[in-house]
C-alpha atoms as a PDB file:
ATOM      1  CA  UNK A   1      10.777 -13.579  -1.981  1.00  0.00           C
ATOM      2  CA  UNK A   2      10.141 -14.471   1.684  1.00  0.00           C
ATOM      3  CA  UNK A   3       7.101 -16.175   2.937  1.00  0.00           C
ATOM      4  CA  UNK A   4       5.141 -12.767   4.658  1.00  0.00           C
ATOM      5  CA  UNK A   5       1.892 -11.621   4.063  1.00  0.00           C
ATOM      6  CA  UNK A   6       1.887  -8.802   1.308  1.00  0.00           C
ATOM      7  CA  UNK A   7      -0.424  -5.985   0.776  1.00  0.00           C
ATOM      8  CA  UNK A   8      -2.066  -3.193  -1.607  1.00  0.00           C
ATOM      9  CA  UNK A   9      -2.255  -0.345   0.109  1.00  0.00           C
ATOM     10  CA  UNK A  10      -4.583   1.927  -1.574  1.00  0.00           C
ATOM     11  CA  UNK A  11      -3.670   5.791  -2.016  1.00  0.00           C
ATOM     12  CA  UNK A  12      -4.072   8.910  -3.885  1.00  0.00           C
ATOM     13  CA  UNK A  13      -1.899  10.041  -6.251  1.00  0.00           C
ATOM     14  CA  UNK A  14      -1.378  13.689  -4.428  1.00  0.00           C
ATOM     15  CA  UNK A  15      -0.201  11.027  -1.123  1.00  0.00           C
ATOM     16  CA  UNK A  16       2.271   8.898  -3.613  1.00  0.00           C
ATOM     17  CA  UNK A  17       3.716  12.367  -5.198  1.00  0.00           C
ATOM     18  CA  UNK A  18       4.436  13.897  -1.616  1.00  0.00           C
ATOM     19  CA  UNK A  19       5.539  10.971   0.306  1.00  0.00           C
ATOM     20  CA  UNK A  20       8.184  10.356  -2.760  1.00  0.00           C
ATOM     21  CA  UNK A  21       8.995  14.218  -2.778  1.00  0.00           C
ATOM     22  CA  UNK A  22       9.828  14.567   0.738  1.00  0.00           C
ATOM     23  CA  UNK A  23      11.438  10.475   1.362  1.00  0.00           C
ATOM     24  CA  UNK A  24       8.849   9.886   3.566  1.00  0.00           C
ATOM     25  CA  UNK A  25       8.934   6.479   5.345  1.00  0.00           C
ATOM     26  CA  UNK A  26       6.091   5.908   7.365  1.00  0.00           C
ATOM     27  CA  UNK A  27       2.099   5.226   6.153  1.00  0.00           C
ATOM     28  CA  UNK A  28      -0.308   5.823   8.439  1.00  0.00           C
ATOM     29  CA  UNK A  29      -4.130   4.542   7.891  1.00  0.00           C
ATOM     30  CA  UNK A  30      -6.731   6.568   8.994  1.00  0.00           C
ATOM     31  CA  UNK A  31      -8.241   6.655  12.397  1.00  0.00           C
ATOM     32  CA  UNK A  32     -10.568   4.172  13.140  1.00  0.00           C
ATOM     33  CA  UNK A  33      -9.220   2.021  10.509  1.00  0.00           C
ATOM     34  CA  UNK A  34      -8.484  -1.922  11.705  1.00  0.00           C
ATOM     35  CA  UNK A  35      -7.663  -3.885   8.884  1.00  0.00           C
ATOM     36  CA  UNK A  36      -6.051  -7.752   9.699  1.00  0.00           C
ATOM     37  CA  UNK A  37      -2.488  -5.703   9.488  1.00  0.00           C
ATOM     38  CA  UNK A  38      -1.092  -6.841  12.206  1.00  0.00           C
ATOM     39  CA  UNK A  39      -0.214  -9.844  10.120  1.00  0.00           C
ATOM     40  CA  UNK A  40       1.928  -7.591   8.199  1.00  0.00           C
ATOM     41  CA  UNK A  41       6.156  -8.529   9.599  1.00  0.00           C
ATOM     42  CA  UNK A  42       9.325  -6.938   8.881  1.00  0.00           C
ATOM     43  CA  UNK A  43      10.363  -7.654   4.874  1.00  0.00           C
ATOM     44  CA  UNK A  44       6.275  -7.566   4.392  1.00  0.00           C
ATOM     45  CA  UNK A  45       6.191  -6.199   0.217  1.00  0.00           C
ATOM     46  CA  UNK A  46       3.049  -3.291  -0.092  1.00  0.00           C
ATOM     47  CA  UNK A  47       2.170  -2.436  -3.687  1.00  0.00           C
ATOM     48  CA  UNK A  48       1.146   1.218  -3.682  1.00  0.00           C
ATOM     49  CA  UNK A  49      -2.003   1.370  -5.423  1.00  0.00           C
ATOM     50  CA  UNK A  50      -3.120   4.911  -6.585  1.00  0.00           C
ATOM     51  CA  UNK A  51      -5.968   6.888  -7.317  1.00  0.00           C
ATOM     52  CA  UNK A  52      -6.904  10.272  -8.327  1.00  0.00           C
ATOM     53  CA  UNK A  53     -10.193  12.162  -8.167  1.00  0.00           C
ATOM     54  CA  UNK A  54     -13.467  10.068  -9.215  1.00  0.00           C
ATOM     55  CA  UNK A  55     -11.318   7.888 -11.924  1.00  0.00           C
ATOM     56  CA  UNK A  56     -12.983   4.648 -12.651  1.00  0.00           C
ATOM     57  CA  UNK A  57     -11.650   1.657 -10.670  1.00  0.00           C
ATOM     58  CA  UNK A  58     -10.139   0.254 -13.667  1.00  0.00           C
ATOM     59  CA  UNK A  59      -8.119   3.646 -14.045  1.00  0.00           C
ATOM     60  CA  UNK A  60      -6.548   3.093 -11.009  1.00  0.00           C
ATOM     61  CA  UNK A  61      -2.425   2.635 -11.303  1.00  0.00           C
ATOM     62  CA  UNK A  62       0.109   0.442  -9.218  1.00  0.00           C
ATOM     63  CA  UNK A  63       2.463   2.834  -9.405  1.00  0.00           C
ATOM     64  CA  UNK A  64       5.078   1.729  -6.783  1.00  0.00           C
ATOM     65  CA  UNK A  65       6.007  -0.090  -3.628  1.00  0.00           C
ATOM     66  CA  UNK A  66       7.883  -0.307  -0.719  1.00  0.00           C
ATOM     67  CA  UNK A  67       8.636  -3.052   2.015  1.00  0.00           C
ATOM     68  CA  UNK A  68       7.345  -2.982   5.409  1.00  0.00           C
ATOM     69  CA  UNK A  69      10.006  -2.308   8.354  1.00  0.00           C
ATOM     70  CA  UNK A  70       7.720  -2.396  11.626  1.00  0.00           C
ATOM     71  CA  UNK A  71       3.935  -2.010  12.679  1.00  0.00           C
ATOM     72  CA  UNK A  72       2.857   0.068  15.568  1.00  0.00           C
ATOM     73  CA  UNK A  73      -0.570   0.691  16.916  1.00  0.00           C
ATOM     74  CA  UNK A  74      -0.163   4.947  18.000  1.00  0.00           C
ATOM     75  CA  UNK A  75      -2.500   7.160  19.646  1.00  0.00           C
ATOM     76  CA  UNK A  76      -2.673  10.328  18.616  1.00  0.00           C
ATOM     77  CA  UNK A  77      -0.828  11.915  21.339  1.00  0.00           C
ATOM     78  CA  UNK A  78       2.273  10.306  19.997  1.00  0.00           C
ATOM     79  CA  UNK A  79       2.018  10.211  16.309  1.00  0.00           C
ATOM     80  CA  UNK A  80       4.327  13.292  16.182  1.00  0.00           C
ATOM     81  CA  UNK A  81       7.073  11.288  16.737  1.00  0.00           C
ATOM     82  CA  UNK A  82       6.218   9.671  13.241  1.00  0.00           C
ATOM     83  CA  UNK A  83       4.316  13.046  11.399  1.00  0.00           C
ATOM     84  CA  UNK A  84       7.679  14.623  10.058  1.00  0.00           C
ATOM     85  CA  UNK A  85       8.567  10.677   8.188  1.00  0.00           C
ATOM     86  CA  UNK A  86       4.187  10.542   7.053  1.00  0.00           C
ATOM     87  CA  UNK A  87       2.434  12.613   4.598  1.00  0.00           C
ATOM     88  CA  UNK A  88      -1.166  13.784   5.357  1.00  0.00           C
ATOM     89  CA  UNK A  89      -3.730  14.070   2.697  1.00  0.00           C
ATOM     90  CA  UNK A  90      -7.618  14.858   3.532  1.00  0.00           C
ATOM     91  CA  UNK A  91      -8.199  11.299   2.493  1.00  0.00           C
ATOM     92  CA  UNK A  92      -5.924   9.757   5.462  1.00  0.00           C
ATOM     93  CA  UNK A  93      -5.886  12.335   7.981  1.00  0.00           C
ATOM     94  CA  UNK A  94      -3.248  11.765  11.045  1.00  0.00           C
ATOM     95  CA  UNK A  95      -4.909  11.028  14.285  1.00  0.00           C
ATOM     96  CA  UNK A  96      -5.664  13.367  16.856  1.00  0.00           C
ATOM     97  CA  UNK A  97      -5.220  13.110  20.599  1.00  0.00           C
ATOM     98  CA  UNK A  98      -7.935  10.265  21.856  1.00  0.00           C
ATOM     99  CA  UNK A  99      -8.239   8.958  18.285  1.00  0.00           C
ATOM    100  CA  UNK A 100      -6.202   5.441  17.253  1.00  0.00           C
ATOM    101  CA  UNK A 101      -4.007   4.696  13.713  1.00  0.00           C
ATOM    102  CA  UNK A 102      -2.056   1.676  12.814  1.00  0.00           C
ATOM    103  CA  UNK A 103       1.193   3.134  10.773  1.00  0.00           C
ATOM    104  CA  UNK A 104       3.655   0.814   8.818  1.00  0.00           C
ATOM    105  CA  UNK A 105       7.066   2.215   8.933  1.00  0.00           C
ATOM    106  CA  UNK A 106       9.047   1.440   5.690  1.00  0.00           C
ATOM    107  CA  UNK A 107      11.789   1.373   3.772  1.00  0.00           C
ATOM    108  CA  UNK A 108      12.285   3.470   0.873  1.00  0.00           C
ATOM    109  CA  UNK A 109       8.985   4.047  -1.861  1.00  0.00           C
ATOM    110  CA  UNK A 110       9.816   2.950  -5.177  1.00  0.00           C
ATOM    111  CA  UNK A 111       7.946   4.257  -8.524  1.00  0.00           C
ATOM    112  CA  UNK A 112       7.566   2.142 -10.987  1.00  0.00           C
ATOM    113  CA  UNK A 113       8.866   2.906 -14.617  1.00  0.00           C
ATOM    114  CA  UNK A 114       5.390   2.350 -16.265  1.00  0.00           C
ATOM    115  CA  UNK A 115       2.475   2.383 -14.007  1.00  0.00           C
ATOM    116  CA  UNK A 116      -0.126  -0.302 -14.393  1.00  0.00           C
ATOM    117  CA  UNK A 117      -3.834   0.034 -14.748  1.00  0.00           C
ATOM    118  CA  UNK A 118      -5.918  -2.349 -12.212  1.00  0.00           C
ATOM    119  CA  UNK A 119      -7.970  -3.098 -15.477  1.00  0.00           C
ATOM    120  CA  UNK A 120      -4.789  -4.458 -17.161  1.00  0.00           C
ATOM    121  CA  UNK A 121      -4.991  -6.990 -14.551  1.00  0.00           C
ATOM    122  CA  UNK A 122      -7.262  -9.390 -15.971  1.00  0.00           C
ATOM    123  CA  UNK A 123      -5.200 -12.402 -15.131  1.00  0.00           C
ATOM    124  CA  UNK A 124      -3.835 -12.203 -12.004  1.00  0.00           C
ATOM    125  CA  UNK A 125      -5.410 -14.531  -9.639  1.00  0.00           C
ATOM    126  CA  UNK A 126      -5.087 -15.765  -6.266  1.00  0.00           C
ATOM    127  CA  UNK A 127      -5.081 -19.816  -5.594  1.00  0.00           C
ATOM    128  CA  UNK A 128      -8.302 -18.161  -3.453  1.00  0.00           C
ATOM    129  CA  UNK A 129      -9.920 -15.772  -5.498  1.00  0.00           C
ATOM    130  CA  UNK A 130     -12.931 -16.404  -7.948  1.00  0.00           C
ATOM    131  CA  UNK A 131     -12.318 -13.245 -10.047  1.00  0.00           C
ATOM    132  CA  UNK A 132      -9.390 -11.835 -11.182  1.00  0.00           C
ATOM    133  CA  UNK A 133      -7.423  -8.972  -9.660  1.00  0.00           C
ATOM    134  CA  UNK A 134      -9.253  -6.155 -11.683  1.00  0.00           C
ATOM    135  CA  UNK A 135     -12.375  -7.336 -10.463  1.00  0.00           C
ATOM    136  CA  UNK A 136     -11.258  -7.377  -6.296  1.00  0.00           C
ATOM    137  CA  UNK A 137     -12.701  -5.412  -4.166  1.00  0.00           C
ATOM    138  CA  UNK A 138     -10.162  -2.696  -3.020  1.00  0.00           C
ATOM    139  CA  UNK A 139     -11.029  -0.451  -0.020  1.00  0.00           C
ATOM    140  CA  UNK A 140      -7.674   0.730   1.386  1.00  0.00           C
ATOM    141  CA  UNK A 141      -5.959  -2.129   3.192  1.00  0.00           C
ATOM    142  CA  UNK A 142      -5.855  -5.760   1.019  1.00  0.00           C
ATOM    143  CA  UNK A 143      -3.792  -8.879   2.703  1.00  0.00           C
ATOM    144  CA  UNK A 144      -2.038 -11.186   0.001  1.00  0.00           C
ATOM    145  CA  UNK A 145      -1.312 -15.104   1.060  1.00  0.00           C
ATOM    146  CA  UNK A 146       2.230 -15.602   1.579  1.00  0.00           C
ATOM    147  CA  UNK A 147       1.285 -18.332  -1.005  1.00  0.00           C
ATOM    148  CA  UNK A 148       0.447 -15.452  -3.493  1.00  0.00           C
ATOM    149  CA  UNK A 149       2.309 -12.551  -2.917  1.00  0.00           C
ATOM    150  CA  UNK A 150       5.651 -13.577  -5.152  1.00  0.00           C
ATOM    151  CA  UNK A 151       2.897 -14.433  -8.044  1.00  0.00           C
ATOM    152  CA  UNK A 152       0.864 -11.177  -7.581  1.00  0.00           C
ATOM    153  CA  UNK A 153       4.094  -8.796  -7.133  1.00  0.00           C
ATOM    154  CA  UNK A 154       5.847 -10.830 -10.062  1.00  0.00           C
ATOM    155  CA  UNK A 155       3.390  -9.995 -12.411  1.00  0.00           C
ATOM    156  CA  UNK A 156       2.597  -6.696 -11.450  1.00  0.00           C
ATOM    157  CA  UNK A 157       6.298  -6.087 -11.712  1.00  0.00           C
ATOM    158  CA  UNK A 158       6.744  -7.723 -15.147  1.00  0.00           C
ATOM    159  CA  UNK A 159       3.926  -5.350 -16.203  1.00  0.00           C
ATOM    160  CA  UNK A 160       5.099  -1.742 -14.562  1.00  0.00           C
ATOM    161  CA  UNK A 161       9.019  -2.849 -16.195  1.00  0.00           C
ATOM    162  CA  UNK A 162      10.560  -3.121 -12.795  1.00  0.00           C
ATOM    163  CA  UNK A 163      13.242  -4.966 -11.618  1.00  0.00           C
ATOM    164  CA  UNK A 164      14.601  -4.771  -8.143  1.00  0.00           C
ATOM    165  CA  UNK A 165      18.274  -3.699  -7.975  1.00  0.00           C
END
């Protein structure tokens, strides 16, 4: 696995379904959002984490992935040159003209074959973290180490039964 930064990008479920029903390829955050991901790059890994309705954090599923392709910073007067690739959901709404949204354009979203509860994931540490993964705090956007990210996606993978073709 290449030395990048790696991510969880936190979703709902209803974003995950669409955007794998319709091949989407890009993600936009919300408006207003700046997380560090600008230190995303090209062959970046982003496990999809999902959740649905008021489920309990430790409900939540890693139920996919995909790998970043580029980064851009768009205003909203431009985004419709990415809306038809991006799914909207009231969660993440697209920007509107004056408003701001980093989007990470992708390659293809991959569903796991068994997706994995965040509580299931008791022992997956950081060489940083004090508590385990099921235990970080997860607000939408998450950097991984390059130093971390081929132990966090390894075990996540061994645990959803995937292995990349």
């Amino acid at each position: 696995m290449p030395a990048n930064y790696g991510c969880i990008v936190l979703v709902t479920r209803e974003w995950f379904d669409r955007c794998l029903e319709r091949g989407c390829t890009v993600y936009c955050l919300p408006p207003g959002h700046r997380p560090h991901i600008g230190k995303l790059t090209p062959g970046s890994l982003c496990l999809v984490l999902a959740k649905s309705g008021r489920t309990p954090r430790t409900e939540w599923t890693f139920v996919g992935e995909f790998t970043v392709r580029g980064l851009k910073f768009v205003r909203g007067e431009d985004f419709h040159a990415y809306a038809p690739r991006a799914v909207e959901v009231p969660e993440a709404p697209f920007p509107k003209p004056g408003e701001v949204s980093w989007v990470i354009e992708f390659d293809s979203l991959v569903r796991y074959p068994r997706p994995v509860r965040l509580g299931e994931c008791t022992d997956i540490r950081t060489s940083t973290s004090l508590v385990p993964m099921s235990r970080w705090r997860i607000l939408g956007f998450t950097l991984i180490r390059p130093s971390d990210v081929a132990r966090v996606v390894e075990a996540i993978r061994a645990r959803a039964g995937y292995v990349p073709g």
